[in-house]
C-alpha atoms as a PDB file:
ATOM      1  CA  UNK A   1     -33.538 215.127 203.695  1.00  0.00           C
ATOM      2  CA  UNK A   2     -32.602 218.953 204.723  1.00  0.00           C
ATOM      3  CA  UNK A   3     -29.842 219.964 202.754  1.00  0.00           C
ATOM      4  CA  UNK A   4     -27.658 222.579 202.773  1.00  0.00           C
ATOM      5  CA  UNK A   5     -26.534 224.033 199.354  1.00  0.00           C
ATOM      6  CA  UNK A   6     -23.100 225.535 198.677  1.00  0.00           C
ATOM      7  CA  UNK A   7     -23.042 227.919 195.747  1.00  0.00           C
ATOM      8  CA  UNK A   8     -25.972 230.166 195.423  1.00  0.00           C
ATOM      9  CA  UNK A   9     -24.852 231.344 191.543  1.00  0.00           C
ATOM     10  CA  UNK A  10     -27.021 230.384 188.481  1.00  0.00           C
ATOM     11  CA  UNK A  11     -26.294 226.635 189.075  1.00  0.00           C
ATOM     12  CA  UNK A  12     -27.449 226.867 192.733  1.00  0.00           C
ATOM     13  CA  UNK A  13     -30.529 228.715 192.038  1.00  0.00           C
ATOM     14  CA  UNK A  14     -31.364 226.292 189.158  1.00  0.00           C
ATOM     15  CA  UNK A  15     -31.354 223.292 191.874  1.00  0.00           C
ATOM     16  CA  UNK A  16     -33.382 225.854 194.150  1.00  0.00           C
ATOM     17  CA  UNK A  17     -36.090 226.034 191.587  1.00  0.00           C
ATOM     18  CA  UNK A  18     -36.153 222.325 190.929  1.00  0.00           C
ATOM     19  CA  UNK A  19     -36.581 220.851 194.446  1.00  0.00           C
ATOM     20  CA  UNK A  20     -39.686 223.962 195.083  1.00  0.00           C
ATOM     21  CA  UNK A  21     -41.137 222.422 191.644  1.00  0.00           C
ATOM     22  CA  UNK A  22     -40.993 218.934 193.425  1.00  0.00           C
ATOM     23  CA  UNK A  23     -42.744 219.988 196.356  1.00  0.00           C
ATOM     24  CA  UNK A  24     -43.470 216.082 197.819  1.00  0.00           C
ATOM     25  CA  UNK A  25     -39.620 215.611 196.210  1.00  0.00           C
ATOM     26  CA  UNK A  26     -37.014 213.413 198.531  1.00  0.00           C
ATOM     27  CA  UNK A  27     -35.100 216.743 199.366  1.00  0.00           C
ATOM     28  CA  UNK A  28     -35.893 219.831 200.972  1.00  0.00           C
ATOM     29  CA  UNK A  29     -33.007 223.142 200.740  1.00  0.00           C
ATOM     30  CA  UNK A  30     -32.945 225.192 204.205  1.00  0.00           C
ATOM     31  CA  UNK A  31     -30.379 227.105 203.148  1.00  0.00           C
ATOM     32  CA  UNK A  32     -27.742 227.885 200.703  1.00  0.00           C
ATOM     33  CA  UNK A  33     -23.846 228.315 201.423  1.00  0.00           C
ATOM     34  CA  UNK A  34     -21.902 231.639 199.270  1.00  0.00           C
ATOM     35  CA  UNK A  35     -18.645 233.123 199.551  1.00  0.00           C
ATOM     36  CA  UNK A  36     -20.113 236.587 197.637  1.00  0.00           C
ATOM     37  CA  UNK A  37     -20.881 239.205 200.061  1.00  0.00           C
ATOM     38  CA  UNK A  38     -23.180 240.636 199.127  1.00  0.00           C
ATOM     39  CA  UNK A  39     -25.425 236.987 198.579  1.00  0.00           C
ATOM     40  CA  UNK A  40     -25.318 236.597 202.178  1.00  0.00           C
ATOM     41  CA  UNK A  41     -28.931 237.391 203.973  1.00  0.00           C
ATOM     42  CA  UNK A  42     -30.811 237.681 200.563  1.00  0.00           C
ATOM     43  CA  UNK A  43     -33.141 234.820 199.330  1.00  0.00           C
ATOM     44  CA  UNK A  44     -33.110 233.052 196.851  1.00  0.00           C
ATOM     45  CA  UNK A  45     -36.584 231.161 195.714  1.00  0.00           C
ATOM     46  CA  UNK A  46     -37.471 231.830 199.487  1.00  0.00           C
ATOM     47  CA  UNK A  47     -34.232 229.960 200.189  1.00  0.00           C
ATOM     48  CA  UNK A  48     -31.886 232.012 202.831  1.00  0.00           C
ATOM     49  CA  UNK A  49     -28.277 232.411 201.956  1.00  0.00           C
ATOM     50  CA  UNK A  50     -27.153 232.218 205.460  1.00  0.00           C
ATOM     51  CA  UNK A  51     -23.222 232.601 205.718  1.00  0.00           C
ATOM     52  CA  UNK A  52     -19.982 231.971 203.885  1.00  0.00           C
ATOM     53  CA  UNK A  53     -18.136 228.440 203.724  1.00  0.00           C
ATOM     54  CA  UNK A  54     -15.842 229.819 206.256  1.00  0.00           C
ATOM     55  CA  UNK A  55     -18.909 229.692 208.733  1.00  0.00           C
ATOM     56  CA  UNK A  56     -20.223 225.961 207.648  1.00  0.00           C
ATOM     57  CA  UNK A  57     -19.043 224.288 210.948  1.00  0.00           C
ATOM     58  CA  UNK A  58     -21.294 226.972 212.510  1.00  0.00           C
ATOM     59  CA  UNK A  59     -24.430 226.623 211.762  1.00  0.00           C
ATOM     60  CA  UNK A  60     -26.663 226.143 214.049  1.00  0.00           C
ATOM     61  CA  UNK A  61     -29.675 224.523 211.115  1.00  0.00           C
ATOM     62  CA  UNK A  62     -30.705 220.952 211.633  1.00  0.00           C
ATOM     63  CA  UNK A  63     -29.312 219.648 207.891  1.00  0.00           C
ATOM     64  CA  UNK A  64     -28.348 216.043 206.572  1.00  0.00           C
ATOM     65  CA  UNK A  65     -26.383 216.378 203.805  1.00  0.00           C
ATOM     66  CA  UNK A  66     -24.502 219.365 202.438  1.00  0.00           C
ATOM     67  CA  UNK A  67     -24.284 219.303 198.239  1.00  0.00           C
ATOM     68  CA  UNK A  68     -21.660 221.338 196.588  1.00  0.00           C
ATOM     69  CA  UNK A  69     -23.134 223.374 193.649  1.00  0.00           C
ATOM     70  CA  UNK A  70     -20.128 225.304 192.566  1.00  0.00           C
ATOM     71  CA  UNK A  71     -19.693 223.410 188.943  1.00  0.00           C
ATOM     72  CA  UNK A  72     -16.760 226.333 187.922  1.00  0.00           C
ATOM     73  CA  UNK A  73     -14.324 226.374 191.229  1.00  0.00           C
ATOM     74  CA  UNK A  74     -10.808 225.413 190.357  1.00  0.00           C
ATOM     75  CA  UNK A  75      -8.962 222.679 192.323  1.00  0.00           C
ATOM     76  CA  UNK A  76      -7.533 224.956 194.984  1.00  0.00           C
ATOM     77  CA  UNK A  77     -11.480 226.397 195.739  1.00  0.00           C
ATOM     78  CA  UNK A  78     -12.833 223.037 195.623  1.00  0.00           C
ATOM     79  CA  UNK A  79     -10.319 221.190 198.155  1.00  0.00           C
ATOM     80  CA  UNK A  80     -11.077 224.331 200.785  1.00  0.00           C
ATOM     81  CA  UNK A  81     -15.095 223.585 200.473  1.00  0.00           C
ATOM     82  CA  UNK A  82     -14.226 219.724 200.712  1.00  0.00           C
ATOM     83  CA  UNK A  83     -12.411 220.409 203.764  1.00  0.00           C
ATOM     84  CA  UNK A  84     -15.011 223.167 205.359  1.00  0.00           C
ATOM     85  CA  UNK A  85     -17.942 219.952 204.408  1.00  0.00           C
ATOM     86  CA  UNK A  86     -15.046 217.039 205.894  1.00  0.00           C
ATOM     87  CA  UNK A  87     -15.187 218.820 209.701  1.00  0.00           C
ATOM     88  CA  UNK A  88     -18.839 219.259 209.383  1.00  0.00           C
ATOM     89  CA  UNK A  89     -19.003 215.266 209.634  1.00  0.00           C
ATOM     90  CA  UNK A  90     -21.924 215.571 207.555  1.00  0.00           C
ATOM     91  CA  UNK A  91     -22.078 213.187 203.749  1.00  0.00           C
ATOM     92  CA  UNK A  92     -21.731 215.805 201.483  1.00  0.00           C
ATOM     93  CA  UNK A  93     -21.774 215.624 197.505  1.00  0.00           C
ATOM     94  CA  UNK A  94     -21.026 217.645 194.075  1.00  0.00           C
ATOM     95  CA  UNK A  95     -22.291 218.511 190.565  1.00  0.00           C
ATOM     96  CA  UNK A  96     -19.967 217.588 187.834  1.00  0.00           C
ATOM     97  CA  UNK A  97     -17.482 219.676 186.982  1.00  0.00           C
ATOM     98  CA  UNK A  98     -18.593 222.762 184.085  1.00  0.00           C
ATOM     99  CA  UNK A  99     -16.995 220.580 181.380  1.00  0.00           C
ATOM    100  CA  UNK A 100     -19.809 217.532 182.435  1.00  0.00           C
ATOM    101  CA  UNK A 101     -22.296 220.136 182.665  1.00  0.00           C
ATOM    102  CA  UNK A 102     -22.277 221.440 179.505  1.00  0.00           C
ATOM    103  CA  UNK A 103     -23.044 218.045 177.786  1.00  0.00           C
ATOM    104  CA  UNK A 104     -26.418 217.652 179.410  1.00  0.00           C
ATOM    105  CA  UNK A 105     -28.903 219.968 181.688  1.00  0.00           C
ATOM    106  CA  UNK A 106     -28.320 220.749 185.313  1.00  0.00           C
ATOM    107  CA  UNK A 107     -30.160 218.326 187.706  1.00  0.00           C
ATOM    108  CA  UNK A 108     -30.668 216.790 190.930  1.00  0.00           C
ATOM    109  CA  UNK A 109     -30.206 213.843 189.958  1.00  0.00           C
ATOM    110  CA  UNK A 110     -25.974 214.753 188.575  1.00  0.00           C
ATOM    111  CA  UNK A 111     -24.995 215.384 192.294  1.00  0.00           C
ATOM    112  CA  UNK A 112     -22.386 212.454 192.885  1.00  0.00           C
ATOM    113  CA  UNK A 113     -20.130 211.603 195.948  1.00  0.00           C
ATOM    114  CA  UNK A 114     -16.464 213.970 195.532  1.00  0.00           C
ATOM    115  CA  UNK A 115     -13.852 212.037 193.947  1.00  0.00           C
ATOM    116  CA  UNK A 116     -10.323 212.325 193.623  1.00  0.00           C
ATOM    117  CA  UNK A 117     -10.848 213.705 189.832  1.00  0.00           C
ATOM    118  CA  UNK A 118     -12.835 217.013 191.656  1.00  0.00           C
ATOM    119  CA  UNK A 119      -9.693 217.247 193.682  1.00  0.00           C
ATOM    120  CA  UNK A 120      -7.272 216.968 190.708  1.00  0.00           C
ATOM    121  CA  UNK A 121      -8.296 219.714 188.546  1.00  0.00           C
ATOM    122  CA  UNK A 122      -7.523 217.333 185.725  1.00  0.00           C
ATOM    123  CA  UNK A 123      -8.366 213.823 183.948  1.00  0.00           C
ATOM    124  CA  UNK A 124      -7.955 211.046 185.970  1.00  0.00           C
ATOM    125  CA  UNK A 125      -4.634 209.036 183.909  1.00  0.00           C
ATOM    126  CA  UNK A 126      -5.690 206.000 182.884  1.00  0.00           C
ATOM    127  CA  UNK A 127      -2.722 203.164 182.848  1.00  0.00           C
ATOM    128  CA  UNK A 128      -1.704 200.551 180.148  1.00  0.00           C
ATOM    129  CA  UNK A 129      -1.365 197.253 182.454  1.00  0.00           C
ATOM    130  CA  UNK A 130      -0.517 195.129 179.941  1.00  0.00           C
ATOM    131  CA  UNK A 131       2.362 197.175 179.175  1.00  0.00           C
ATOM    132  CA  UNK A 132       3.332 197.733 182.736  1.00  0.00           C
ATOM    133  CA  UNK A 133       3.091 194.096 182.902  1.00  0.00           C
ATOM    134  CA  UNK A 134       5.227 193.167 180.125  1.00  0.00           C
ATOM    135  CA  UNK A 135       7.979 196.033 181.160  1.00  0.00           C
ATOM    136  CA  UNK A 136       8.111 194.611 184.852  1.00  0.00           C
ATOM    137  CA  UNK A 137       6.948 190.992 185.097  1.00  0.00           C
ATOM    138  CA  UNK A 138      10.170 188.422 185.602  1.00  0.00           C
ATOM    139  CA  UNK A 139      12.496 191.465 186.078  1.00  0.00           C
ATOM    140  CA  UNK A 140      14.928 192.498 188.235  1.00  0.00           C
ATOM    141  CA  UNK A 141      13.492 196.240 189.389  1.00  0.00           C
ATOM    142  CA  UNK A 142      15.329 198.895 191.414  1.00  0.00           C
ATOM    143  CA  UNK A 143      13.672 201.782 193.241  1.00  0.00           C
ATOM    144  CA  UNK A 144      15.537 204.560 194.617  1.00  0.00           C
ATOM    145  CA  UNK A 145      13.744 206.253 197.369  1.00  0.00           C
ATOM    146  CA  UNK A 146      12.068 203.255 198.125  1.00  0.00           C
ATOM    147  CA  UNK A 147      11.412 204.710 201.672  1.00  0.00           C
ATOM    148  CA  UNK A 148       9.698 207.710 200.855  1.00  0.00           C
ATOM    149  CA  UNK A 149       6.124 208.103 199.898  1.00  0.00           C
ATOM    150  CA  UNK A 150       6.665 208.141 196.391  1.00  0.00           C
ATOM    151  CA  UNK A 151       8.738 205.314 196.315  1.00  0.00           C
ATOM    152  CA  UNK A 152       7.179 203.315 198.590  1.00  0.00           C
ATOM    153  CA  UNK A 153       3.981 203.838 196.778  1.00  0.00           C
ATOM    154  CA  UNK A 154       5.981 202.631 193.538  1.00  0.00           C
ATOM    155  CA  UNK A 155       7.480 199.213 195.033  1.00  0.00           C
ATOM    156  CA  UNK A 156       3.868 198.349 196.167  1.00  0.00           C
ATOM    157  CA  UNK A 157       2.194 198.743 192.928  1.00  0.00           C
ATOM    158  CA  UNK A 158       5.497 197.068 191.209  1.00  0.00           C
ATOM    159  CA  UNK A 159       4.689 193.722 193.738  1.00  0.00           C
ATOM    160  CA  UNK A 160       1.651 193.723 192.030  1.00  0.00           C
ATOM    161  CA  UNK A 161       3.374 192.777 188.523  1.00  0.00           C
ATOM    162  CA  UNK A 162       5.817 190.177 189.751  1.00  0.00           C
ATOM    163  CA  UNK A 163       8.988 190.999 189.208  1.00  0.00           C
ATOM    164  CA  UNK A 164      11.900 188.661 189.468  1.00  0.00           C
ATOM    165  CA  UNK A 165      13.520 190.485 192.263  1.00  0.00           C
ATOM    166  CA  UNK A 166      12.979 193.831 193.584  1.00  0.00           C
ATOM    167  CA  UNK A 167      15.778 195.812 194.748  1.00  0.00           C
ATOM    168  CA  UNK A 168      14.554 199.079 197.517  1.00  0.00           C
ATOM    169  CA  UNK A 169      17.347 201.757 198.343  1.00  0.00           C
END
């Protein structure tokens, strides 16, 4: 696969130097993706840093996959790459997040598909069903706002536990 890297700081020239060590590896880097400047036309490894993210949907390289190397942006600088990588149309990936890194080494093999929790900037909130379950099932439940996004979001996951009757206003 040709891939397109975004990020060409320490991280990004770490995966550079893996995939040239891997010559007969699965993945081949045409080019890398930074927002600095003063990157842009230098080379990294032999590896061109050819434009900003702000020119992604212009490139005119033959790439399959486009993997996000930027392990330190914070949620606002991570939802404007996903959305420059979402109108390429291409599959595009990321490293864990700094925190991840730092438990283990930085490799290939870490770049996963984006999930919400990228987008977040936080820990995904993990629920107590049984709880939720005994506070709702066989009750009569009210939700106020139950037309708005929000609310309609809450009386579909309160279906789910069965109350009694459920009152929407």
């Amino acid at each position: 696969k040709n891939i397109i890297l975004i990020g060409a700081g320490d991280t990004g020239q770490n995966i550079v130097r893996q995939t040239l060590q891997k010559s007969s590896g699965p993945i081949r880097i045409i080019g890398l993706i930074d927002d600095d400047p003063d990157k842009i036309g230098s080379k990294i490894h032999g590896v061109p840093v050819i434009g900003s993210t702000a020119s992604l949907n212009d490139l005119k390289l033959l790439y399959d996959e486009i993997y996000i190397c930027v392990p330190s942006a914070k949620r606002k600088q991570m939802l404007r790459i996903v959305e420059k990588c979402k109108k390429t149309k291409k599959p595009f990936k990321t490293l864990p997040s700094m925190s991840e890194l730092i438990e283990g080494k930085i490799s290939i093999s870490q770049f996963r598909e984006v999930s919400i929790v990228d987008l977040l900037g936080r820990k995904e909130v993990k629920l107590d069903i049984g709880s939720i379950n005994d506070f709702i099932k066989g009750k009569r439940v009210l939700v106020t706002g139950a037309g708005g996004s929000i609310g309609s979001e809450l009386v579909r996951q309160c279906v789910k536990f069965e109350p009694s009757v459920l009152v929407m206003m």
